[in-house]
PDB file of N, CA and C in Angstrom:
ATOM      1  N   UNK A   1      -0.863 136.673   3.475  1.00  0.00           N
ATOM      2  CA  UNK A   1      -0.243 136.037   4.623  1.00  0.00           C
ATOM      3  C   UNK A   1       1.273 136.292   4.655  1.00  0.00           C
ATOM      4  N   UNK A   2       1.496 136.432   3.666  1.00  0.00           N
ATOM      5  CA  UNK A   2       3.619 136.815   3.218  1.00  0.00           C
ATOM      6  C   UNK A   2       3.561 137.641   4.070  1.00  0.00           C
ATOM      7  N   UNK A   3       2.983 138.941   3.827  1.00  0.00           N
ATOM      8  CA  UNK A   3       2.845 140.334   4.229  1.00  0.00           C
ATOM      9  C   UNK A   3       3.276 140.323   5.615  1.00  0.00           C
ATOM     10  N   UNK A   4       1.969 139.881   6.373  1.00  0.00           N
ATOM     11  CA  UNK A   4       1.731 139.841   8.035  1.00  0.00           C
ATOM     12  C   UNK A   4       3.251 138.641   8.309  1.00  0.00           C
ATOM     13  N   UNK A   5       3.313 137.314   7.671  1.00  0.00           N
ATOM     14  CA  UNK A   5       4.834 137.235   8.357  1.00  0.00           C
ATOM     15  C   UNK A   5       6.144 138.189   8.175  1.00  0.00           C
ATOM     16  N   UNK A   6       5.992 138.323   7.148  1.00  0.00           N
ATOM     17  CA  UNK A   6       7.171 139.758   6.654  1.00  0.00           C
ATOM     18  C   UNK A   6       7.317 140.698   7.812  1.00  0.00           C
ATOM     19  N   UNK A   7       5.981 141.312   8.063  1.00  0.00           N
ATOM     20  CA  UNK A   7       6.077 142.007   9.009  1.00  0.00           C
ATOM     21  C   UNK A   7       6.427 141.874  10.149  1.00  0.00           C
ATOM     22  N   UNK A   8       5.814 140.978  10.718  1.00  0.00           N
ATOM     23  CA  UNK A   8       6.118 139.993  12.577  1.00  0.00           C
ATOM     24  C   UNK A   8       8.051 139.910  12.311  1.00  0.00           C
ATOM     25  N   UNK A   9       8.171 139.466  11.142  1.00  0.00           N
ATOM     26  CA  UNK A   9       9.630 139.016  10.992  1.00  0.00           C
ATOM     27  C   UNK A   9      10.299 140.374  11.346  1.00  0.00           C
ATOM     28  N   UNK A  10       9.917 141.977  10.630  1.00  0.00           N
ATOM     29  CA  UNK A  10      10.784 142.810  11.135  1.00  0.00           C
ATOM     30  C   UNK A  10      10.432 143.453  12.240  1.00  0.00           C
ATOM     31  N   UNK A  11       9.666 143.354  12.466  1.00  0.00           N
ATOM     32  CA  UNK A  11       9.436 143.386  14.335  1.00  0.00           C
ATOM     33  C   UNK A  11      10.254 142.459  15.720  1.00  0.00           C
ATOM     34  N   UNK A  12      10.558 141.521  15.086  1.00  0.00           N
ATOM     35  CA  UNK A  12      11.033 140.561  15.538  1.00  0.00           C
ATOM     36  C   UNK A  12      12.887 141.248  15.579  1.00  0.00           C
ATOM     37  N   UNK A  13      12.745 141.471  14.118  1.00  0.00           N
ATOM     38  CA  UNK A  13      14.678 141.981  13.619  1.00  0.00           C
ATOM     39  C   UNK A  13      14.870 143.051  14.652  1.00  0.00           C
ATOM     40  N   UNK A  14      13.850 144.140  15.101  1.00  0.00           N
ATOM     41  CA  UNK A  14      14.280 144.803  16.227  1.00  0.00           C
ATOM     42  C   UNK A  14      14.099 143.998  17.603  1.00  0.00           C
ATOM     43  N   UNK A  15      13.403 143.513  18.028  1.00  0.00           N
ATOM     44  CA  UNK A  15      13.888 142.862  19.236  1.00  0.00           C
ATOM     45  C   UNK A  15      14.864 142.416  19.531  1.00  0.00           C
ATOM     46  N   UNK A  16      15.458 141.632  18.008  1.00  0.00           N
ATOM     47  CA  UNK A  16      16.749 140.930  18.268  1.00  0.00           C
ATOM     48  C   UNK A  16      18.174 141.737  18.096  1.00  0.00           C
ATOM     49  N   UNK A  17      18.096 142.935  17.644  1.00  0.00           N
ATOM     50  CA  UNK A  17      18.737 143.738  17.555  1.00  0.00           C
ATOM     51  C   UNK A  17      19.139 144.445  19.054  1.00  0.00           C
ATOM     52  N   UNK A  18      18.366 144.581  19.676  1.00  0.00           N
ATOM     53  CA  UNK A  18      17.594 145.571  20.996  1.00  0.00           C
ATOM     54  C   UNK A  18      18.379 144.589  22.056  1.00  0.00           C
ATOM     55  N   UNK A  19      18.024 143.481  21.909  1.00  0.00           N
ATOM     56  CA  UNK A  19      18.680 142.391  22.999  1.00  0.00           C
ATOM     57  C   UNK A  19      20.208 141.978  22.573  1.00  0.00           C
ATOM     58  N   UNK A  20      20.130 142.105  21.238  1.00  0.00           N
ATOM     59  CA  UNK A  20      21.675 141.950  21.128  1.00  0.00           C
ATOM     60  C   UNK A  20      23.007 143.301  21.749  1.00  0.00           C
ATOM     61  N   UNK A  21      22.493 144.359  22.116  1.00  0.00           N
ATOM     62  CA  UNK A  21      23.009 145.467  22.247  1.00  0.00           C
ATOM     63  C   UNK A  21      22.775 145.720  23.566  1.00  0.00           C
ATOM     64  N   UNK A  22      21.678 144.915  24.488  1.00  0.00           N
ATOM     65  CA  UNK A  22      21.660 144.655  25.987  1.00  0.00           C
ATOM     66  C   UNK A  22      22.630 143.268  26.636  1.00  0.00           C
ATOM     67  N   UNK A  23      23.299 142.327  25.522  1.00  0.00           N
ATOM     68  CA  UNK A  23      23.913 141.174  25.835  1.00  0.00           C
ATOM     69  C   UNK A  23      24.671 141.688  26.692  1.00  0.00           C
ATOM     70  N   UNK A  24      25.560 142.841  26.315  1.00  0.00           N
ATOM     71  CA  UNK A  24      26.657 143.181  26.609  1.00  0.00           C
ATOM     72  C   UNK A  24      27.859 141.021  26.156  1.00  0.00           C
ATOM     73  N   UNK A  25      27.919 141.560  25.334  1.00  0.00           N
ATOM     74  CA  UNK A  25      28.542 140.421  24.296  1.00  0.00           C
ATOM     75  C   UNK A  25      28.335 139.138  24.917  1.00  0.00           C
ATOM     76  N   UNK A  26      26.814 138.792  24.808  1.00  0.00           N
ATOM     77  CA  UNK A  26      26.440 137.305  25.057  1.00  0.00           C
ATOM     78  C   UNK A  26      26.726 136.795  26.660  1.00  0.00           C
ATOM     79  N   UNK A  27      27.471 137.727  27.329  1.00  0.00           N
ATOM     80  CA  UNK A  27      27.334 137.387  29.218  1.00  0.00           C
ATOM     81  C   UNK A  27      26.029 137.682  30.022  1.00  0.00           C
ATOM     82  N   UNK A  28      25.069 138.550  29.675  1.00  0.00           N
ATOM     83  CA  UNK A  28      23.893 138.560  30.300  1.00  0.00           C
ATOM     84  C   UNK A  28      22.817 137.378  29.631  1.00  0.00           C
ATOM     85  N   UNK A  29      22.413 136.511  29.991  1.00  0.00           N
ATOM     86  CA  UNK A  29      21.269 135.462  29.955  1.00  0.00           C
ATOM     87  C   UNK A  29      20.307 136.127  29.553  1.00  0.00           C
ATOM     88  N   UNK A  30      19.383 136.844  30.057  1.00  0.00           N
ATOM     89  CA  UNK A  30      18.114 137.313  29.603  1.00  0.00           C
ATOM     90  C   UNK A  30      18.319 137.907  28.318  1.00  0.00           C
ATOM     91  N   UNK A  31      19.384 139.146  28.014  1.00  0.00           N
ATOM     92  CA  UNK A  31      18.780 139.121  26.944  1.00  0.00           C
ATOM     93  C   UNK A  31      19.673 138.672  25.761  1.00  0.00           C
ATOM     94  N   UNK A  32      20.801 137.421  25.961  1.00  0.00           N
ATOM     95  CA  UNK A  32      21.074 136.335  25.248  1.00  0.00           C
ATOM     96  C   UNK A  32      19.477 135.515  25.214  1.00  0.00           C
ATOM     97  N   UNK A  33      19.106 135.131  25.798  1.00  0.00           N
ATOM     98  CA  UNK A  33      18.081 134.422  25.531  1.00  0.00           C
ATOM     99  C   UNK A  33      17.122 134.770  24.318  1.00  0.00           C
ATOM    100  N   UNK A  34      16.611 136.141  24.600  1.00  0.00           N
ATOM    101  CA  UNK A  34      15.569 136.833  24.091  1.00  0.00           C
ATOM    102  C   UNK A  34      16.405 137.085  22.552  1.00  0.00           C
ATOM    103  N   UNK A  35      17.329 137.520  22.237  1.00  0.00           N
ATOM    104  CA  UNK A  35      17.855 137.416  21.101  1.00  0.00           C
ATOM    105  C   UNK A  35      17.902 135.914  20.244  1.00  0.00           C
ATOM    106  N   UNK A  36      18.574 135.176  20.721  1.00  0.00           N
ATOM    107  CA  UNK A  36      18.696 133.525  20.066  1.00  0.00           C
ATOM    108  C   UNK A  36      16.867 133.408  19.511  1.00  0.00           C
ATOM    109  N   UNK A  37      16.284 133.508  20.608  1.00  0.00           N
ATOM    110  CA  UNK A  37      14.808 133.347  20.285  1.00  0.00           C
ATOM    111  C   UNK A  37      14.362 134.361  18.795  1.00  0.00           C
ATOM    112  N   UNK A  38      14.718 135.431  19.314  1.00  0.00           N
ATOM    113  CA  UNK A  38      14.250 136.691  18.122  1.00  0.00           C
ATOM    114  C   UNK A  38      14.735 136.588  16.953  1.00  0.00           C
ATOM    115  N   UNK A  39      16.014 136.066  16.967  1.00  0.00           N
ATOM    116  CA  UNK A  39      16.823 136.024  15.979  1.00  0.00           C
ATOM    117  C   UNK A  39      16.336 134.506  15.350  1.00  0.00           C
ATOM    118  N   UNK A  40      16.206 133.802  15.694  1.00  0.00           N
ATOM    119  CA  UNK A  40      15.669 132.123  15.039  1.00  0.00           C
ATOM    120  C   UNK A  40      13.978 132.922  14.596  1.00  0.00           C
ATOM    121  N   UNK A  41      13.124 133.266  15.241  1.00  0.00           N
ATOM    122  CA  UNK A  41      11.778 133.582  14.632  1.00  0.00           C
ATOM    123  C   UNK A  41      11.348 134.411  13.168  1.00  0.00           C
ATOM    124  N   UNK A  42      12.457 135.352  13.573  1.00  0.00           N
ATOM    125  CA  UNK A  42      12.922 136.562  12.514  1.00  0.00           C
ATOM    126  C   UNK A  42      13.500 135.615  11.292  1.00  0.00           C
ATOM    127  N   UNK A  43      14.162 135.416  11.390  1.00  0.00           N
ATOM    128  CA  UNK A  43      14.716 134.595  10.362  1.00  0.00           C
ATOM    129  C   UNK A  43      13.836 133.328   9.397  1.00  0.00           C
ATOM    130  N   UNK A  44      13.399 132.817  10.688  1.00  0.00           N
ATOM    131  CA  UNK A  44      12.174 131.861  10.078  1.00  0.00           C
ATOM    132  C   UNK A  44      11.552 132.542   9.060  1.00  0.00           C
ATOM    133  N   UNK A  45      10.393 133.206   9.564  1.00  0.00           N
ATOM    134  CA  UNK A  45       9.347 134.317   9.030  1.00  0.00           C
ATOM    135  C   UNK A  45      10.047 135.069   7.702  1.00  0.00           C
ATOM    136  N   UNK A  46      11.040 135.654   7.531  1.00  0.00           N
ATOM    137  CA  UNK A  46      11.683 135.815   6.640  1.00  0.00           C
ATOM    138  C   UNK A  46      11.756 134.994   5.566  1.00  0.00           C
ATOM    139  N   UNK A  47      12.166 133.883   6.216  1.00  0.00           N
ATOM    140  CA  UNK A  47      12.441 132.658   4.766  1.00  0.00           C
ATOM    141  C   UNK A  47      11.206 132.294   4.026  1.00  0.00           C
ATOM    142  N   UNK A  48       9.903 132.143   5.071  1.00  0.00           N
ATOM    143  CA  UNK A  48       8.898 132.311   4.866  1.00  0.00           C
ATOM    144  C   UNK A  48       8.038 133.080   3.669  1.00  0.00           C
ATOM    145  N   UNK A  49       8.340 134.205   4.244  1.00  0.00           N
ATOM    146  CA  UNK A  49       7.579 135.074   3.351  1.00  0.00           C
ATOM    147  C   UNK A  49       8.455 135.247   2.284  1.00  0.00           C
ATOM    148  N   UNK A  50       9.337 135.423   1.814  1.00  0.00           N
ATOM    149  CA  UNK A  50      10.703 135.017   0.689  1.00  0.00           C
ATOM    150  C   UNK A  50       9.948 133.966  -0.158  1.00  0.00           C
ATOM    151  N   UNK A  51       9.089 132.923   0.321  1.00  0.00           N
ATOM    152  CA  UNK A  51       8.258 131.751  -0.292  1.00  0.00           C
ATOM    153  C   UNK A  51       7.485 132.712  -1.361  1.00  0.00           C
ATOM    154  N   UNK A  52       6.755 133.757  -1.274  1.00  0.00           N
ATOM    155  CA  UNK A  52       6.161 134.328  -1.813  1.00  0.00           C
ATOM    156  C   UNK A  52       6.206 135.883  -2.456  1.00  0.00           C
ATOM    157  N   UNK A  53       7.055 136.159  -2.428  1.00  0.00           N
ATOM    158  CA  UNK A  53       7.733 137.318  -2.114  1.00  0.00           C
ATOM    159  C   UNK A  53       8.815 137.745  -2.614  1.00  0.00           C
ATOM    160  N   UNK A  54       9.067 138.765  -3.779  1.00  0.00           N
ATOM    161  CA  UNK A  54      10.686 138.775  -4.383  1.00  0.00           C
ATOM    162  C   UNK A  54      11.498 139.006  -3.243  1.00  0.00           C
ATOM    163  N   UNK A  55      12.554 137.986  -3.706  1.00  0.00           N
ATOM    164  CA  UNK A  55      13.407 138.288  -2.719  1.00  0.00           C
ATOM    165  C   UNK A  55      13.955 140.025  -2.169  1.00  0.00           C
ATOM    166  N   UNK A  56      14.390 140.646  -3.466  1.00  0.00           N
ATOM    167  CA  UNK A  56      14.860 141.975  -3.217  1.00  0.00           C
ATOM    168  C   UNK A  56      13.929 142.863  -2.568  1.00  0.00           C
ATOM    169  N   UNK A  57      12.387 142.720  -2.830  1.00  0.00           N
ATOM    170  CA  UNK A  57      11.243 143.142  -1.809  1.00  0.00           C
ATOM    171  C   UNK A  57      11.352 142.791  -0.398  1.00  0.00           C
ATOM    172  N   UNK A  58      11.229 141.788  -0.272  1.00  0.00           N
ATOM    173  CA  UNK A  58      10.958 141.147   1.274  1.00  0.00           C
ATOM    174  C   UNK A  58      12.240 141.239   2.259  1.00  0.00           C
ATOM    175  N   UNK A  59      13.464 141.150   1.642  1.00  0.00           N
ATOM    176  CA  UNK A  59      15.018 141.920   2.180  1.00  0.00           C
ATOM    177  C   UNK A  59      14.282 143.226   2.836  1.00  0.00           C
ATOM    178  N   UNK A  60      14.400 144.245   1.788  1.00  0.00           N
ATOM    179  CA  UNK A  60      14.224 145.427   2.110  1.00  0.00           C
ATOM    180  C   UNK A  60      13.394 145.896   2.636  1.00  0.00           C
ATOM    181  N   UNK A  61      11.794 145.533   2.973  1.00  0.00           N
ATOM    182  CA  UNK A  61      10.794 145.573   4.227  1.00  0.00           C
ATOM    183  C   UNK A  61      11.301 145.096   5.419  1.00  0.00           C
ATOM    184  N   UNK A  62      12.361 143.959   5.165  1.00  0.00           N
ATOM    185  CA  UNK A  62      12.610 143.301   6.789  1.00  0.00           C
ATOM    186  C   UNK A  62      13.260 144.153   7.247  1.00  0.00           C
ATOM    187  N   UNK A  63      14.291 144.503   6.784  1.00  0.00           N
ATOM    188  CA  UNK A  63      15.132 145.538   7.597  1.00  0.00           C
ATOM    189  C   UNK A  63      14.777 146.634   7.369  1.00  0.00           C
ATOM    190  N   UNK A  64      14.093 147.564   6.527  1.00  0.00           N
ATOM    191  CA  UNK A  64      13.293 148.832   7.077  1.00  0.00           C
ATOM    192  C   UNK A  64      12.849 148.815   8.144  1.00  0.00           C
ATOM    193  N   UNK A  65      12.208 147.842   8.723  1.00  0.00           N
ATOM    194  CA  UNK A  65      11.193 147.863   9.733  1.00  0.00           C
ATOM    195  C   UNK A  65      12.302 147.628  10.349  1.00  0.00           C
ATOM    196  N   UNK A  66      13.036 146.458  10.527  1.00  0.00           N
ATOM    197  CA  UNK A  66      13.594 146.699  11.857  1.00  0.00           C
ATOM    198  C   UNK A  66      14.595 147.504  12.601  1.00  0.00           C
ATOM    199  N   UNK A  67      14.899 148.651  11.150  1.00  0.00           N
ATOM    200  CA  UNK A  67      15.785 149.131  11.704  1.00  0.00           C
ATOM    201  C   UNK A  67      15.436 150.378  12.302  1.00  0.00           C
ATOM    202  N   UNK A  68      14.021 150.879  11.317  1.00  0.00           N
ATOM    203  CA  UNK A  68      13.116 151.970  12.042  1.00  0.00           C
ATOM    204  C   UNK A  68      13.111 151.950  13.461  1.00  0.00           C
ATOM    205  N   UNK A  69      12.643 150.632  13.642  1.00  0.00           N
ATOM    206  CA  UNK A  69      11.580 150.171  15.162  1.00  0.00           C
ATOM    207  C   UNK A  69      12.911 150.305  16.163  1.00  0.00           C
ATOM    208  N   UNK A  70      14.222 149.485  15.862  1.00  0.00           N
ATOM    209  CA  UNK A  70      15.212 149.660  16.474  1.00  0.00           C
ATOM    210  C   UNK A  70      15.457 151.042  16.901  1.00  0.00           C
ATOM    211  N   UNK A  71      15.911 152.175  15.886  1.00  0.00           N
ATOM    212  CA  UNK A  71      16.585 153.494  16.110  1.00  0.00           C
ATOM    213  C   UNK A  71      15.332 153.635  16.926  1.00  0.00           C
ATOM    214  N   UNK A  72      13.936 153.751  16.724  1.00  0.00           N
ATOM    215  CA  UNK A  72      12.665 154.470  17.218  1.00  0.00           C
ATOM    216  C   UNK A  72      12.753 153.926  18.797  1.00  0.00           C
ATOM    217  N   UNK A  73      13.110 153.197  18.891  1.00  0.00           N
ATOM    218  CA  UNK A  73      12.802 152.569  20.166  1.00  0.00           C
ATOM    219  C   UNK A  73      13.883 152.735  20.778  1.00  0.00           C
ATOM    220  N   UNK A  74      15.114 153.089  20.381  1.00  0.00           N
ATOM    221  CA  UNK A  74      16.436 153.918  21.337  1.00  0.00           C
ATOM    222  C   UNK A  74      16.440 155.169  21.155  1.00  0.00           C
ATOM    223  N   UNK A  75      15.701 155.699  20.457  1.00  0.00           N
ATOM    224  CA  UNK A  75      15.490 157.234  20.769  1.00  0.00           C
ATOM    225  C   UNK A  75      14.248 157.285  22.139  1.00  0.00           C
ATOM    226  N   UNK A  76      13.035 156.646  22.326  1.00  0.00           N
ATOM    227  CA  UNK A  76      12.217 156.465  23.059  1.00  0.00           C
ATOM    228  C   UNK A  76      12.546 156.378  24.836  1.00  0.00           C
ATOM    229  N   UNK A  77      13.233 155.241  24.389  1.00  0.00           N
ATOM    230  CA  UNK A  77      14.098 154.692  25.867  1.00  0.00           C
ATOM    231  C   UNK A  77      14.656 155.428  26.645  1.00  0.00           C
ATOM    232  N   UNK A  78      15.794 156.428  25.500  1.00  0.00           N
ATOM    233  CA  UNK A  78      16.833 157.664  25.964  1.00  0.00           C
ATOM    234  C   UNK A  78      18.032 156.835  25.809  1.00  0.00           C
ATOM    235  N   UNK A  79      18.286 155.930  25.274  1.00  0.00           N
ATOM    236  CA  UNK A  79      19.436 155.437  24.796  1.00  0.00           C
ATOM    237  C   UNK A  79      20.078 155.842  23.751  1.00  0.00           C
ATOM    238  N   UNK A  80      19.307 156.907  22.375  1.00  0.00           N
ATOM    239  CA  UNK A  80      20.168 157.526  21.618  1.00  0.00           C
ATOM    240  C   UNK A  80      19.018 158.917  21.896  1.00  0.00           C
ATOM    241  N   UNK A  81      19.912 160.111  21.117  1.00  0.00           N
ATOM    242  CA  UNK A  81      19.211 161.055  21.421  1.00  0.00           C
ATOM    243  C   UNK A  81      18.143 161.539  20.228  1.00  0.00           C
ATOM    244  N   UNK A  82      17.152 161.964  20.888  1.00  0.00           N
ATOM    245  CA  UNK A  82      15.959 162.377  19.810  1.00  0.00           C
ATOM    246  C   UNK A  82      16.165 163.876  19.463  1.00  0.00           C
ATOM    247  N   UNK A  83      15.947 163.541  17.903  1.00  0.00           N
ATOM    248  CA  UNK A  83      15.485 164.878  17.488  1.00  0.00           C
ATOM    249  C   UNK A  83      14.700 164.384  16.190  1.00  0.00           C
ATOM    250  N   UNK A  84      13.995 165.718  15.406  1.00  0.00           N
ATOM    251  CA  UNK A  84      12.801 165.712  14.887  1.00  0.00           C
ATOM    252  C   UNK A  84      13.484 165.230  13.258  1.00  0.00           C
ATOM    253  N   UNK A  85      14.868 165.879  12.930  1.00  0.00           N
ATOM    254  CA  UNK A  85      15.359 165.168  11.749  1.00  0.00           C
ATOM    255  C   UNK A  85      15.312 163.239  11.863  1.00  0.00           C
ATOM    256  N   UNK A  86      16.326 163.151  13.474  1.00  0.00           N
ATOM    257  CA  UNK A  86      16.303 161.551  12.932  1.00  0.00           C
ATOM    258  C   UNK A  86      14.675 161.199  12.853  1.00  0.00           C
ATOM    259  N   UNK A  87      13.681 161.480  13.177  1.00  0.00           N
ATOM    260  CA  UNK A  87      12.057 161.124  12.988  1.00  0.00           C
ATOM    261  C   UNK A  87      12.196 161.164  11.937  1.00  0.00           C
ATOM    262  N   UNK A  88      12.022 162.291  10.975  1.00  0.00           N
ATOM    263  CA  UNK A  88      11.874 162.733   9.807  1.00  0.00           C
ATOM    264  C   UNK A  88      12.523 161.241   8.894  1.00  0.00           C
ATOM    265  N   UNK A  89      13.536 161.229   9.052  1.00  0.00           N
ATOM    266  CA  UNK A  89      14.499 160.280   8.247  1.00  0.00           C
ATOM    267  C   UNK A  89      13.902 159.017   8.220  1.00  0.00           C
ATOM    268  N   UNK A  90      13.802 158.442   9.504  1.00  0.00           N
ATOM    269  CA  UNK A  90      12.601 157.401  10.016  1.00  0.00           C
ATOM    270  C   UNK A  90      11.769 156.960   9.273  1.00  0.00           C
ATOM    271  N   UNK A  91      10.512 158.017   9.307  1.00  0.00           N
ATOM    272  CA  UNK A  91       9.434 158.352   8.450  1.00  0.00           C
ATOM    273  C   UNK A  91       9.830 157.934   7.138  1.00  0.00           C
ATOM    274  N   UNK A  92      10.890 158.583   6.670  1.00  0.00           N
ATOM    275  CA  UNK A  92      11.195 157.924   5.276  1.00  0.00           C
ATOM    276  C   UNK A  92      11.137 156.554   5.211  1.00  0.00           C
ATOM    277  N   UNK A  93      12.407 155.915   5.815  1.00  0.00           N
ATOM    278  CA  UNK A  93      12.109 154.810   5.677  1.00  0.00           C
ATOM    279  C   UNK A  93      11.107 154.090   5.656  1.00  0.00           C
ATOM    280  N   UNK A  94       9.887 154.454   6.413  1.00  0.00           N
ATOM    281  CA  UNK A  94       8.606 153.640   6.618  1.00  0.00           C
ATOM    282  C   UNK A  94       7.835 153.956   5.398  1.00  0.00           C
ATOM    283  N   UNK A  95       8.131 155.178   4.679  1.00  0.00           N
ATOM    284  CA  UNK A  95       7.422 155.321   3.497  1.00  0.00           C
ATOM    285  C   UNK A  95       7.517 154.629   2.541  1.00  0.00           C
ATOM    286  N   UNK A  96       9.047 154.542   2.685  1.00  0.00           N
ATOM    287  CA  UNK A  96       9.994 153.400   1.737  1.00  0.00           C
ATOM    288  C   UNK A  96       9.248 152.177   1.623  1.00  0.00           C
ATOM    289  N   UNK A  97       9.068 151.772   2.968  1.00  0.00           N
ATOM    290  CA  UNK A  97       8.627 150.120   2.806  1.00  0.00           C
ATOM    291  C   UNK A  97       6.984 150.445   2.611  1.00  0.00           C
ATOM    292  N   UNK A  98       6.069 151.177   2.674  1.00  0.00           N
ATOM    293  CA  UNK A  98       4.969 151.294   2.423  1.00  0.00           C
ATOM    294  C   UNK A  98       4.547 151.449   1.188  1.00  0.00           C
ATOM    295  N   UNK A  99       5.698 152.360   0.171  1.00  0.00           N
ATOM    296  CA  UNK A  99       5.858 152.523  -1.239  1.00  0.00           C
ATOM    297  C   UNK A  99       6.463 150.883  -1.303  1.00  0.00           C
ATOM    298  N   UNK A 100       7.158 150.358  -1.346  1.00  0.00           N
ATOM    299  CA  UNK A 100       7.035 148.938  -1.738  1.00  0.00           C
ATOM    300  C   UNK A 100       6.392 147.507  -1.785  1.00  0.00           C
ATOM    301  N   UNK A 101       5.155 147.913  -0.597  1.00  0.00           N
ATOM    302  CA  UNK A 101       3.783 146.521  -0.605  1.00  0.00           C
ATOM    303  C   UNK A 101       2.742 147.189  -1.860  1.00  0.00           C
ATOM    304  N   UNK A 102       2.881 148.913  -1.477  1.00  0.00           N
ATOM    305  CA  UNK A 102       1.901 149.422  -2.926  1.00  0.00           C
ATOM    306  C   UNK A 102       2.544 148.874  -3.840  1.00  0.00           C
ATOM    307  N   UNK A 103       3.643 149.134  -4.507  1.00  0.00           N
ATOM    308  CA  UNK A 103       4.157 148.659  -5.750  1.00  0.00           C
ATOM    309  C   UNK A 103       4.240 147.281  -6.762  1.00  0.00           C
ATOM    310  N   UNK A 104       3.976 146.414  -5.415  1.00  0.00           N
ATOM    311  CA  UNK A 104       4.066 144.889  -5.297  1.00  0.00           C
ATOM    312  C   UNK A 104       3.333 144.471  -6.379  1.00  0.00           C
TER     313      UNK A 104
END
């Protein structure tokens, strides 16, 4: 159960990331909103799974993921530009955190 909140949590770290960078510094509402929200859930879920979970593990899955999902999802959009290295690099990271639930 750590796991699956761990996870939701860095799914969450990109949303709130994603909306924090659409605020345009906290003057747009929607996605001030959607951040405060993302950012309180994320965090929750985090502390959460931290219950069970070395800390230095469950750090470093949260923000793998969200920072993957983040870059992945502004390369997608066309908000940063794609190429097959930043994938590549990506990929690492996700290996990263995949080599660390094996290791667990």
């Amino acid at each position: 159960m750590y796991w699956l909140v761990l996870v939701l949590s860095g799914v969450l770290e990109a949303v709130w990331a994603t909306a924090l960078g659409r605020s345009e510094g906290f003057t747009r509402l929607g996605p001030t909103a959607v951040f405060a929200v993302g950012l309180a859930g994320s965090m929750a879920g985090l502390a959460y799974a931290m219950r069970g979970l070395p800390i230095g593990t469950a750090y470093a899955v949260w923000v793998g993921i969200g920072a993957a999902l983040t870059a992945g999802w502004a390369m997608w959009s066309g908000e940063e530009q794609f190429s097959v290295v930043r994938v590549l690099l990506l990929a690492g990271i996700v290996g990263c955190v995949v080599g660390l639930k094996l290791t667990h």
